[in-house]
C-alpha atoms as a PDB file:
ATOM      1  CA  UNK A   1     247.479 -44.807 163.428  1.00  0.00           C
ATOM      2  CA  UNK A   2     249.738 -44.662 160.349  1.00  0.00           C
ATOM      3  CA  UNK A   3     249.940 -48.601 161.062  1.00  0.00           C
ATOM      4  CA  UNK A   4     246.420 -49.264 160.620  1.00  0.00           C
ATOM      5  CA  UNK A   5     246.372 -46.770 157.459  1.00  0.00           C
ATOM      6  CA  UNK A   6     248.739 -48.842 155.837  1.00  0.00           C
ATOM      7  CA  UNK A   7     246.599 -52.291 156.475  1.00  0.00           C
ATOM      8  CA  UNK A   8     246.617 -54.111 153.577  1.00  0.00           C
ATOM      9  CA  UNK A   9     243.018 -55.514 151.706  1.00  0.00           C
ATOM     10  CA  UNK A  10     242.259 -58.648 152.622  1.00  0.00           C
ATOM     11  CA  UNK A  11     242.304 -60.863 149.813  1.00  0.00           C
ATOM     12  CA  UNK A  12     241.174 -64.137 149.667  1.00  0.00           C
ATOM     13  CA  UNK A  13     242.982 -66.420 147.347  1.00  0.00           C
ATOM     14  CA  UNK A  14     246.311 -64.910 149.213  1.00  0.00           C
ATOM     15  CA  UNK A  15     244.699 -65.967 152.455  1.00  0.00           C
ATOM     16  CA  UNK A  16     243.630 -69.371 151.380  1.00  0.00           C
ATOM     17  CA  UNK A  17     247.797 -70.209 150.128  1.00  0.00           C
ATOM     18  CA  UNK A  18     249.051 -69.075 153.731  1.00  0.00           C
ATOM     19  CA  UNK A  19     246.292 -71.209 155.384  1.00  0.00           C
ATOM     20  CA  UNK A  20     246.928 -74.307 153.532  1.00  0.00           C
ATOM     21  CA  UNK A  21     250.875 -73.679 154.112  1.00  0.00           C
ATOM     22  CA  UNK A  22     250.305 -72.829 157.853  1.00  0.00           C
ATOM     23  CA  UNK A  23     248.188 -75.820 158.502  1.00  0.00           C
ATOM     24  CA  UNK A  24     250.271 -78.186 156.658  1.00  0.00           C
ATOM     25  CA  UNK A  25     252.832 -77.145 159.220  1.00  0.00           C
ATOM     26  CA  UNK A  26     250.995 -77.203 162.224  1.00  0.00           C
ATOM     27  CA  UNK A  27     248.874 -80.280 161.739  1.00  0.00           C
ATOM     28  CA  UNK A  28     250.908 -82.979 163.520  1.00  0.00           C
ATOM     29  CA  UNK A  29     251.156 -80.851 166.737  1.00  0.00           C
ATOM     30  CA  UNK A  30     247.251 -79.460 166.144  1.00  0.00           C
ATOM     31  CA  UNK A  31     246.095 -83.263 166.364  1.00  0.00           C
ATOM     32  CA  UNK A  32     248.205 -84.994 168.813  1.00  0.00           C
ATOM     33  CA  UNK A  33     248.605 -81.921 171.312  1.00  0.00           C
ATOM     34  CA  UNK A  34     244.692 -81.271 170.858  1.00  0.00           C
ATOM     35  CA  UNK A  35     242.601 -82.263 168.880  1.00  0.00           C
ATOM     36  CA  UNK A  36     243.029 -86.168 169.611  1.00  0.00           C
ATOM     37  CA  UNK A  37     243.563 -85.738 172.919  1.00  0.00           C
ATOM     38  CA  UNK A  38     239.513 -84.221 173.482  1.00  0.00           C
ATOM     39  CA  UNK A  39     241.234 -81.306 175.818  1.00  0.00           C
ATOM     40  CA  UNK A  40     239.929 -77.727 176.221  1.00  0.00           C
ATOM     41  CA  UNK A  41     237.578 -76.958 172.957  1.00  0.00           C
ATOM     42  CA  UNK A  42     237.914 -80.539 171.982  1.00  0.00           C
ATOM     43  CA  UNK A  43     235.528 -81.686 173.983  1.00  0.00           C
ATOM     44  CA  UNK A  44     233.210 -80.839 171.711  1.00  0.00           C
ATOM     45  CA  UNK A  45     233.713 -83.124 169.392  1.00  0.00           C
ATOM     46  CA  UNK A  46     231.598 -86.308 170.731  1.00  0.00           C
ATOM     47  CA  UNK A  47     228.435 -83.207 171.407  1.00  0.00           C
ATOM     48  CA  UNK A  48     228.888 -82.358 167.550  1.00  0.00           C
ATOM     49  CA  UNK A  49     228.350 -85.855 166.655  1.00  0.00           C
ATOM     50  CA  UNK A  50     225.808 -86.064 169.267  1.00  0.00           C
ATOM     51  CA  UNK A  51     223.840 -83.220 167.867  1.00  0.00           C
ATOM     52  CA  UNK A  52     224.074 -84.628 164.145  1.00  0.00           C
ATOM     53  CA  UNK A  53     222.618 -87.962 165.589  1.00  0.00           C
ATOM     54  CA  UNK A  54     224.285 -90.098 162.928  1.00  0.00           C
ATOM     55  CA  UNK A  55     222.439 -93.059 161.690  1.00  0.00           C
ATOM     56  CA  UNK A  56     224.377 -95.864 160.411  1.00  0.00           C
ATOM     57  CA  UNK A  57     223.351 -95.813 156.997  1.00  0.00           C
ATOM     58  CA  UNK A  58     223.694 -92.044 156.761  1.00  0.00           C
ATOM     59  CA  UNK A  59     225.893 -90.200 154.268  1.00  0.00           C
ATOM     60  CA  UNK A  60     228.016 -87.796 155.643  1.00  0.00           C
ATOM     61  CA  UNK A  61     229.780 -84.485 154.660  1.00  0.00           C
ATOM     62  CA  UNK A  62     232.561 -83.331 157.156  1.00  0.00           C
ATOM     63  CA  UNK A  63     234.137 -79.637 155.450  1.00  0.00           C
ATOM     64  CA  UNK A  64     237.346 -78.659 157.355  1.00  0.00           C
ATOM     65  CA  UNK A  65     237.894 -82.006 158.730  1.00  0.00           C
ATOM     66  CA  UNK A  66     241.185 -81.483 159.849  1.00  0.00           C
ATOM     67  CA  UNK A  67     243.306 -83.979 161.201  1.00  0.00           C
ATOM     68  CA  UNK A  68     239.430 -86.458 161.287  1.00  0.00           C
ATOM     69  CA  UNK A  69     238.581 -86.263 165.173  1.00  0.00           C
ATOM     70  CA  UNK A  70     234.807 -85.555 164.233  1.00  0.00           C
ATOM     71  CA  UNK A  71     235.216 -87.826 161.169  1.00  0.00           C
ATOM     72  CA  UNK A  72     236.929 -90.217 162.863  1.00  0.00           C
ATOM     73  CA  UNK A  73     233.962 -90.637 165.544  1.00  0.00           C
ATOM     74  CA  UNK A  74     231.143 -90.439 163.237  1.00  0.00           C
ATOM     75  CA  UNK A  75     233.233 -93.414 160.976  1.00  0.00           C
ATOM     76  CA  UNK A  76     232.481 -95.687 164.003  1.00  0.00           C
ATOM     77  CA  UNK A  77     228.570 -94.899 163.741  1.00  0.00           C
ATOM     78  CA  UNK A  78     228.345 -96.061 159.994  1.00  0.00           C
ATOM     79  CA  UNK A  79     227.515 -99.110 158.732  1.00  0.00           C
ATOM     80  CA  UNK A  80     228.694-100.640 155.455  1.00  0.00           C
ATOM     81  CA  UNK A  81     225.622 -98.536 153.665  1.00  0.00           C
ATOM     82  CA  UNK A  82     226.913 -95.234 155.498  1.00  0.00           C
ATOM     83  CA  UNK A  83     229.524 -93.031 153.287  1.00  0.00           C
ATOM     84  CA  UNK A  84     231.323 -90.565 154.900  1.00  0.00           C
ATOM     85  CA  UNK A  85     233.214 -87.758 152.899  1.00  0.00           C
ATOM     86  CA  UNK A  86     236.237 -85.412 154.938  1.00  0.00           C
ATOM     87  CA  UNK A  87     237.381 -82.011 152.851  1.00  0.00           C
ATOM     88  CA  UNK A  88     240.302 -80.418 153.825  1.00  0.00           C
ATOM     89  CA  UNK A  89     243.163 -77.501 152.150  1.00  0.00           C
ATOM     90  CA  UNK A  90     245.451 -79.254 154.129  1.00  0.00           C
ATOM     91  CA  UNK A  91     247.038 -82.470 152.567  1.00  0.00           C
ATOM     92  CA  UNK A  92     249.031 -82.941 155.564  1.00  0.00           C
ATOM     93  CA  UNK A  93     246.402 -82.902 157.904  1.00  0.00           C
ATOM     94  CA  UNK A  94     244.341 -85.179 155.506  1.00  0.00           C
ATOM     95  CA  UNK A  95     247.541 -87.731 155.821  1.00  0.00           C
ATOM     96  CA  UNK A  96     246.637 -87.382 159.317  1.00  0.00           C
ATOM     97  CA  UNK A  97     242.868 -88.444 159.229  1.00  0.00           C
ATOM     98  CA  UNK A  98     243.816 -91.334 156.579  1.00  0.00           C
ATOM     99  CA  UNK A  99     246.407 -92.679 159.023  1.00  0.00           C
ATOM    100  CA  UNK A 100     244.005 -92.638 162.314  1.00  0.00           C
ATOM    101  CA  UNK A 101     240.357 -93.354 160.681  1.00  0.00           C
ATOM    102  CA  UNK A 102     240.361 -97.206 160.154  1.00  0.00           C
ATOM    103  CA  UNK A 103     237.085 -97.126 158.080  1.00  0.00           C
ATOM    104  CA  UNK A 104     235.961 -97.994 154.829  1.00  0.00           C
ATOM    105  CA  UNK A 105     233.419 -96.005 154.479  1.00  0.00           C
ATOM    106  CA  UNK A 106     236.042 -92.764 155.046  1.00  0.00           C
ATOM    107  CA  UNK A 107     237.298 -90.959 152.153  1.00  0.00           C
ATOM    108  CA  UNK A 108     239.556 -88.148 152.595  1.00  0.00           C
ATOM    109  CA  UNK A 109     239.394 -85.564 149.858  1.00  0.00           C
ATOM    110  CA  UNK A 110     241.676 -82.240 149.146  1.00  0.00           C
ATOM    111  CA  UNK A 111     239.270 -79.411 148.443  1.00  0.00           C
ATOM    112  CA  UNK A 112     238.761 -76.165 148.704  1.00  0.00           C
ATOM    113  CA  UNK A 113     235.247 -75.718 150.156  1.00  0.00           C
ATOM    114  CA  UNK A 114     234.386 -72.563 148.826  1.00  0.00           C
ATOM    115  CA  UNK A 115     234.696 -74.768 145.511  1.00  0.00           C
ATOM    116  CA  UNK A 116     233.065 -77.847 146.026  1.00  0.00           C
ATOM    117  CA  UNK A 117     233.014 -80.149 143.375  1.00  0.00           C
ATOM    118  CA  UNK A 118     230.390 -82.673 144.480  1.00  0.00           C
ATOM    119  CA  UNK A 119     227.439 -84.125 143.020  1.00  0.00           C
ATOM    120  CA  UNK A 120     225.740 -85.914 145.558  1.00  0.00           C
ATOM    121  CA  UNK A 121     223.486 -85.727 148.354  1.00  0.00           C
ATOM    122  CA  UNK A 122     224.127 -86.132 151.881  1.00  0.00           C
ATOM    123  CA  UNK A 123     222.220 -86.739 155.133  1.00  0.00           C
ATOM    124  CA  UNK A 124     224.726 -84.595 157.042  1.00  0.00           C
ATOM    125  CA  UNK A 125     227.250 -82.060 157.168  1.00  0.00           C
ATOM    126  CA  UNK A 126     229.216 -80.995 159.676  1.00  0.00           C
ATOM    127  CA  UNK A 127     231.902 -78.638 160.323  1.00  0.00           C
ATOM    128  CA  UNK A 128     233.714 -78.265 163.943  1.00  0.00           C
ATOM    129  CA  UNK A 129     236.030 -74.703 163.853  1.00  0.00           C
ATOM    130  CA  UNK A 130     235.910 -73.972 160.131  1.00  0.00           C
ATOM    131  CA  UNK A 131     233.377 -71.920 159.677  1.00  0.00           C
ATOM    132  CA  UNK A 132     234.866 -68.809 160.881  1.00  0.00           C
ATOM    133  CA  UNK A 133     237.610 -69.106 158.889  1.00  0.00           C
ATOM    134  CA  UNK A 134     235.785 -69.512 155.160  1.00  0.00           C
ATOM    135  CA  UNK A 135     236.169 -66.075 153.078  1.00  0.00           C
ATOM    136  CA  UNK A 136     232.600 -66.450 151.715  1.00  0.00           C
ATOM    137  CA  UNK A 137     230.616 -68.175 154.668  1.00  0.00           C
ATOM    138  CA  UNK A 138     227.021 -67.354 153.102  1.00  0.00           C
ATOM    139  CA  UNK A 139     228.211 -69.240 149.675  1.00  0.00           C
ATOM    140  CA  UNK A 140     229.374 -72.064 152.048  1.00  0.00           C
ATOM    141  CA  UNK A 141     226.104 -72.512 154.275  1.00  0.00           C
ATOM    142  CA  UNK A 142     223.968 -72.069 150.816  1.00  0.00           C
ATOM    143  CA  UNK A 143     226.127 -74.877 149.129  1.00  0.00           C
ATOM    144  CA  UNK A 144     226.177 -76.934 151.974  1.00  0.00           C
ATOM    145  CA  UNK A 145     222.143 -76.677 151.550  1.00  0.00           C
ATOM    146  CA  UNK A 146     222.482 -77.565 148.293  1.00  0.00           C
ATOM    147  CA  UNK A 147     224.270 -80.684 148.395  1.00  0.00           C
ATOM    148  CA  UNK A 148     222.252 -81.815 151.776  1.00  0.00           C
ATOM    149  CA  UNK A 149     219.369 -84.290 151.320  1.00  0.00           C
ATOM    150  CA  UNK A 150     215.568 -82.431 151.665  1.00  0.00           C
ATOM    151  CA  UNK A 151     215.976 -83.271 155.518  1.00  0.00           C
ATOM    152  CA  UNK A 152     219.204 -83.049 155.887  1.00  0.00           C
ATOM    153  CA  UNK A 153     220.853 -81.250 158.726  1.00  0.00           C
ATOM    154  CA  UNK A 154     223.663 -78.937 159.076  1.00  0.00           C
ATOM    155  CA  UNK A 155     225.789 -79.237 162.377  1.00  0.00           C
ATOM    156  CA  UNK A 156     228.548 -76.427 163.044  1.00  0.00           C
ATOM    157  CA  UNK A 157     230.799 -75.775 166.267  1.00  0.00           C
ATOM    158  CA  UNK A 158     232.332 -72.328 166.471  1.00  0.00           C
ATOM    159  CA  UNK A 159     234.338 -70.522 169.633  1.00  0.00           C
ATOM    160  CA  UNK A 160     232.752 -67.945 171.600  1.00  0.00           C
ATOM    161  CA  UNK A 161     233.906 -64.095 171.665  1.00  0.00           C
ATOM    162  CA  UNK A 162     237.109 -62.649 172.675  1.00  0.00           C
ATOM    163  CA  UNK A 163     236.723 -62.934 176.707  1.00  0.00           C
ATOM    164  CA  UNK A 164     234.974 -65.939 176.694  1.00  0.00           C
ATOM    165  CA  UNK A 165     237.828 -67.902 174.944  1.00  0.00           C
ATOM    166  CA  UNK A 166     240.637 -65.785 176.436  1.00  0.00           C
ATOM    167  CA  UNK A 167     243.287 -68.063 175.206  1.00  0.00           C
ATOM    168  CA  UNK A 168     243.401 -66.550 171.985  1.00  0.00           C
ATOM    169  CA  UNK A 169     242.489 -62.894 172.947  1.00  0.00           C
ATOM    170  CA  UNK A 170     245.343 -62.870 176.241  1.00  0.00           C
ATOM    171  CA  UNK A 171     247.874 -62.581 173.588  1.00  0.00           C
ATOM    172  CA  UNK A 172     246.459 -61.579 170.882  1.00  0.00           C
ATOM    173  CA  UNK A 173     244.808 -58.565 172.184  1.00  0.00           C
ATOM    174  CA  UNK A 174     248.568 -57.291 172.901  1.00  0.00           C
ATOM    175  CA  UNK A 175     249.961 -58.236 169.438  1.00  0.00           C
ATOM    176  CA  UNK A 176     247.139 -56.003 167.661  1.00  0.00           C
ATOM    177  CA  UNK A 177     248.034 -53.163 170.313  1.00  0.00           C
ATOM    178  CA  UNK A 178     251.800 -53.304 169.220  1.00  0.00           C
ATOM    179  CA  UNK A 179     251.343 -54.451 165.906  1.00  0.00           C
ATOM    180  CA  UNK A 180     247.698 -52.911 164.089  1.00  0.00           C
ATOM    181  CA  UNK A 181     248.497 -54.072 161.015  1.00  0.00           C
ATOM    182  CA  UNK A 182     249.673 -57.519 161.132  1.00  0.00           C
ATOM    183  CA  UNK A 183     247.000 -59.222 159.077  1.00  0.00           C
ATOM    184  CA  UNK A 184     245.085 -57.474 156.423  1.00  0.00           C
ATOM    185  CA  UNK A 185     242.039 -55.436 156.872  1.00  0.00           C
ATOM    186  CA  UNK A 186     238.625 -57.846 156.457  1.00  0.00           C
ATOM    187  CA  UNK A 187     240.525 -61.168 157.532  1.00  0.00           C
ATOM    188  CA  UNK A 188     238.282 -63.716 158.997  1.00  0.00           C
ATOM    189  CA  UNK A 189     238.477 -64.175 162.619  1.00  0.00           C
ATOM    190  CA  UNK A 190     238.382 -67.084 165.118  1.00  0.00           C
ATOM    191  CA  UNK A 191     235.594 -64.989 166.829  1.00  0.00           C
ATOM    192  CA  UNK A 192     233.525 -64.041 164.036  1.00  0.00           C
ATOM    193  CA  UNK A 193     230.558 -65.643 165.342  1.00  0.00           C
ATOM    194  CA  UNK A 194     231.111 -65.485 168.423  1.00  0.00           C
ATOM    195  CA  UNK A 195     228.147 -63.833 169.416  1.00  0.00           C
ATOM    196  CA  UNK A 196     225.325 -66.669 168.525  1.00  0.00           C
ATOM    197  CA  UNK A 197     223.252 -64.187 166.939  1.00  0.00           C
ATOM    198  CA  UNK A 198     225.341 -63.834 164.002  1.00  0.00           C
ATOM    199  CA  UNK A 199     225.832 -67.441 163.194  1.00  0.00           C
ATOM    200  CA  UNK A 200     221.765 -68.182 163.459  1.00  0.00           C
ATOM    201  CA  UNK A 201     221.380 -64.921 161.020  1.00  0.00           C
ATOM    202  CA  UNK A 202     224.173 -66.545 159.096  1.00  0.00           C
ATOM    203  CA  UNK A 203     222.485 -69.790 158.805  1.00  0.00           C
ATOM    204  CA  UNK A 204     219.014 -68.523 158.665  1.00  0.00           C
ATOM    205  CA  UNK A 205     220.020 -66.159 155.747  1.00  0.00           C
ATOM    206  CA  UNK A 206     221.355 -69.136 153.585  1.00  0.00           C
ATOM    207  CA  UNK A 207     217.731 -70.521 154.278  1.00  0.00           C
ATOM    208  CA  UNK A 208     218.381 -73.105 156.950  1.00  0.00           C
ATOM    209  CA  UNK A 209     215.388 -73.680 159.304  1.00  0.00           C
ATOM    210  CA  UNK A 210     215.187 -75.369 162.951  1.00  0.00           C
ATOM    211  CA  UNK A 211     218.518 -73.638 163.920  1.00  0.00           C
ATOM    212  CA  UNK A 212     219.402 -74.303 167.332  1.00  0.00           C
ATOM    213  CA  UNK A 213     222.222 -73.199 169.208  1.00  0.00           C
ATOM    214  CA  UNK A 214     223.955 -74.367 172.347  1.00  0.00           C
ATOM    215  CA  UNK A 215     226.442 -72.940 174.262  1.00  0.00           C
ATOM    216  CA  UNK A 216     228.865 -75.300 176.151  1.00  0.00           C
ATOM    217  CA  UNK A 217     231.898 -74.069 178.921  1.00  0.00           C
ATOM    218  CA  UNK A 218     234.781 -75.918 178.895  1.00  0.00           C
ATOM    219  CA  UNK A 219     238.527 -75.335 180.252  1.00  0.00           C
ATOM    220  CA  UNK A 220     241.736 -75.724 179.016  1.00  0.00           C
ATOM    221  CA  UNK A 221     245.216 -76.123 180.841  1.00  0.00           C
ATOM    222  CA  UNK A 222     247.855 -74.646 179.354  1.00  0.00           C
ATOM    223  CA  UNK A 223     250.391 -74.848 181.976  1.00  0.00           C
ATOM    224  CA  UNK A 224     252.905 -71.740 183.315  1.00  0.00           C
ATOM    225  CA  UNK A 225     253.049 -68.634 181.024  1.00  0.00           C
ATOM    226  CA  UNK A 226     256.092 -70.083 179.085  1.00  0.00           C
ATOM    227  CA  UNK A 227     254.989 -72.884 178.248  1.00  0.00           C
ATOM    228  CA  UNK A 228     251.915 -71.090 177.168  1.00  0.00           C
ATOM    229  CA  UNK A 229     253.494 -68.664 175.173  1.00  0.00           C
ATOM    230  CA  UNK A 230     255.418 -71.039 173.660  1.00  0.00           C
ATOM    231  CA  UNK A 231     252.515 -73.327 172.318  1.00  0.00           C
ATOM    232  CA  UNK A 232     250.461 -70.069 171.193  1.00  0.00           C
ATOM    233  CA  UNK A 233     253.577 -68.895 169.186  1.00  0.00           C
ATOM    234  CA  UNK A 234     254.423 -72.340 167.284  1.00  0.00           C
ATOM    235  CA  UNK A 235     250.567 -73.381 167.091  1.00  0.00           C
ATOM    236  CA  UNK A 236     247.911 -70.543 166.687  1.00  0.00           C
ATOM    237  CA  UNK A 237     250.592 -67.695 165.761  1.00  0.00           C
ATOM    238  CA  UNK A 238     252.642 -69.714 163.473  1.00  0.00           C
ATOM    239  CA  UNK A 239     251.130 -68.000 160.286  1.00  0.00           C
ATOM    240  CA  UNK A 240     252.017 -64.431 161.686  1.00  0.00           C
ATOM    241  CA  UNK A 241     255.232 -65.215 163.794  1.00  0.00           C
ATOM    242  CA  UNK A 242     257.392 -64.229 160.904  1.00  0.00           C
ATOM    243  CA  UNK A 243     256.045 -60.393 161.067  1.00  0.00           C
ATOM    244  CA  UNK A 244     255.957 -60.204 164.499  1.00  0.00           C
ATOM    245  CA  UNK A 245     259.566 -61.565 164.980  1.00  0.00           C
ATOM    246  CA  UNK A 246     260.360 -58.957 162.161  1.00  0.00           C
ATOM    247  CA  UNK A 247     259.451 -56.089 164.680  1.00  0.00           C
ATOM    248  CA  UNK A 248     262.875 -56.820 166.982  1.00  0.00           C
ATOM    249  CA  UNK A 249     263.021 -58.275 170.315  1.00  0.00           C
ATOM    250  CA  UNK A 250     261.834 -54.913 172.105  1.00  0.00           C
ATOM    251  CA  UNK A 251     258.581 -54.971 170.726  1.00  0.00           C
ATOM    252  CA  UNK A 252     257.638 -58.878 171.513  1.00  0.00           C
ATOM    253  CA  UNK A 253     259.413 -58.415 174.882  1.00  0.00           C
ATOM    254  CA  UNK A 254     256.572 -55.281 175.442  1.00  0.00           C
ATOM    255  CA  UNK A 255     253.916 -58.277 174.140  1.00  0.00           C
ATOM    256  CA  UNK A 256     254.946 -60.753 176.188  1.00  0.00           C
ATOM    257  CA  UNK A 257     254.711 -58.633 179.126  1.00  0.00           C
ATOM    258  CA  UNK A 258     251.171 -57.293 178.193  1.00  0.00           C
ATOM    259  CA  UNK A 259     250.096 -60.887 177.696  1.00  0.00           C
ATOM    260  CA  UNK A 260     251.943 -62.216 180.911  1.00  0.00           C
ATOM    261  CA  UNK A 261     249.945 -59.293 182.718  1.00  0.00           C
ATOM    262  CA  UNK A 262     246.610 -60.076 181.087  1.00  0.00           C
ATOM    263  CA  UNK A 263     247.002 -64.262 182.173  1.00  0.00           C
ATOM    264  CA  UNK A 264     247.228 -63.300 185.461  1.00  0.00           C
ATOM    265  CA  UNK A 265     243.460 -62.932 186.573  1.00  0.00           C
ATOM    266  CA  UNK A 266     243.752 -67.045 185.085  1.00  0.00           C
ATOM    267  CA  UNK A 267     246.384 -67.679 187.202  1.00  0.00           C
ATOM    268  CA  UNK A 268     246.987 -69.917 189.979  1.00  0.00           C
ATOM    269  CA  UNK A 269     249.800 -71.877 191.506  1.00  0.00           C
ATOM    270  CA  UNK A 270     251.873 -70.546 188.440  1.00  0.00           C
ATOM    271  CA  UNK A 271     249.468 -72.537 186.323  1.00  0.00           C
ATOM    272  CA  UNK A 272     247.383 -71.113 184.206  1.00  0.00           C
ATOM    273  CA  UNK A 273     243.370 -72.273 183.483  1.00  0.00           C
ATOM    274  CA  UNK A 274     241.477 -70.504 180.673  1.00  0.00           C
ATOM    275  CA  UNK A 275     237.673 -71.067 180.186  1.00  0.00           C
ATOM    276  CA  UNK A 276     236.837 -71.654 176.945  1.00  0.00           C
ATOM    277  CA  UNK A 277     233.653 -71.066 175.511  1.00  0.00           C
ATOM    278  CA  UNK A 278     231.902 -72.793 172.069  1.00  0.00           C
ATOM    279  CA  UNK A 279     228.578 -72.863 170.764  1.00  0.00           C
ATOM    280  CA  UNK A 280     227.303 -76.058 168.503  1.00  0.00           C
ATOM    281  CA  UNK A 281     224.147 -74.842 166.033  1.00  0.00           C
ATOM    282  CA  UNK A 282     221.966 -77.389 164.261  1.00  0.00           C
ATOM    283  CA  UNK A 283     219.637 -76.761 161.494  1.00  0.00           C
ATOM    284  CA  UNK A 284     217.369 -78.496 159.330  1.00  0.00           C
ATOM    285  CA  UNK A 285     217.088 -78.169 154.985  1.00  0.00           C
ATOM    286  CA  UNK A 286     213.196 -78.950 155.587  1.00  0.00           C
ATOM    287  CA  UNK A 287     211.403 -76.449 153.065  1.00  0.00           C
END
């Protein structure tokens, strides 16, 4: 209790240092462990640009781009009139996209979204697993409607809650048992909307119309426990591994065992599968 008393105030310029640090690190292993490889969430990718049904003369905003997988698939759908713009904190992963997109109509652009400092109007936007993560998501979605065309449409994919993507939540659930206070107190989450709900009151809020939400199951294999563990602590832990190694071996040996315990029911063959749910939204700008 005294833990969660002593939770820092999440504050958001601090946050957005650590996550352009963190993903500069991670990047290589994000996109050629996942991301490029279409596993688990991934999949999703080729239904985002699906959904945004790209025309080849279409201008197109991708925010969070990453490493370029969605870019990198809508860049194939443009012809020489199309434009297609990635934004991304992350110069390394940026590096990435410049190195695998081989498109002239890609241009690869460090920026912080919440700041977006572009005067021009696009056909599209899209935005696969960023969302979540943006301090001020309504100024985001009510830029983003800004800058889009007076048809233009708006495609997001986010993960589903807590035990519908249980890769995060098997260990996380135990580090926030053990360890209350290991991010600050209002920090964005990778299940914040989860619930599909939320993200069409989010988008309807900023004024979107049309919004329409699927939900799509996919798996992911992450192999035994170990190697599990190991991936989760070097990939999606790497920004908090420092604090939780600070807390001394007994305390991530009591982790690992809660997570080991809670991978179980995904267990088979000493394998483990984890479903893993995410929802793709589309809306229109139409007044």
């Amino acid at each position: 209790m005294k833990q969660e008393e002593n939770r820092s105030i999440f504050e958001p310029i601090s946050y957005k240092i650590s996550t352009k640090a963190n993903w500069n690190t991670v990047a290589f292993e994000y996109h050629y462990n996942w991301a490029d490889q279409k596993i688990g969430p991934f999949k999703s990718t080729e239904e985002v640009v699906k959904t945004a049904n790209i025309q080849d003369d279409d201008k197109v905003l991708d925010i969070a781009c990453g490493t370029g997988v969605v870019s990198k698939e809508i860049s194939q759908l443009l012809g020489p009139n199309g434009l297609l713009i990635g934004i991304d904190l992350s110069r390394t992963a940026l590096n990435i996209a410049k190195k695998t997109i081989a498109s002239n109509q890609f241009n690869a652009i460090e920026m912080d979204v919440e700041n977006l400092g572009l005067k021009f109007k696009f056909d599209k936007v899209t935005c696969q697993y960023g969302l979540m993560f943006f301090p001020d998501c309504r100024k985001v979605i009510g830029t983003v409607r800004e800058l889009l065309d007076d048809k233009g449409m708006l495609v997001v994919a986010v993960h589903g809650l807590a035990d519908d993507v249980p890769y995060f939540s098997t260990i996380m659930k135990p580090i926030l048992e053990y360890i209350p206070d290991i991010r600050p107190k209002g920090s964005p989450t990778v299940h914040r909307f989860g619930n599909p709900d939320d993200l069409e009151k989010e988008l309807a809020g900023a004024g979107f119309s049309d919004i329409k939400i699927t939900r799509h199951d996919y798996s992911y294999e992450p192999g035994t426990f170990e190697e599990y563990w190991n991936d989760y602590m070097n990939s999606t832990a790497n920004s908090i591994r420092s604090k939780i190694e600070s807390r001394g071996k007994d305390v991530i040996d009591m982790i690992k065992n809660s997570a080991e315990k809670n991978a179980l029911k995904y267990t088979r063959d000493n394998n483990i599968t984890f479903p893993w749910t995410v929802f793709i939204a589309s809306c229109s700008n139409k007044t």
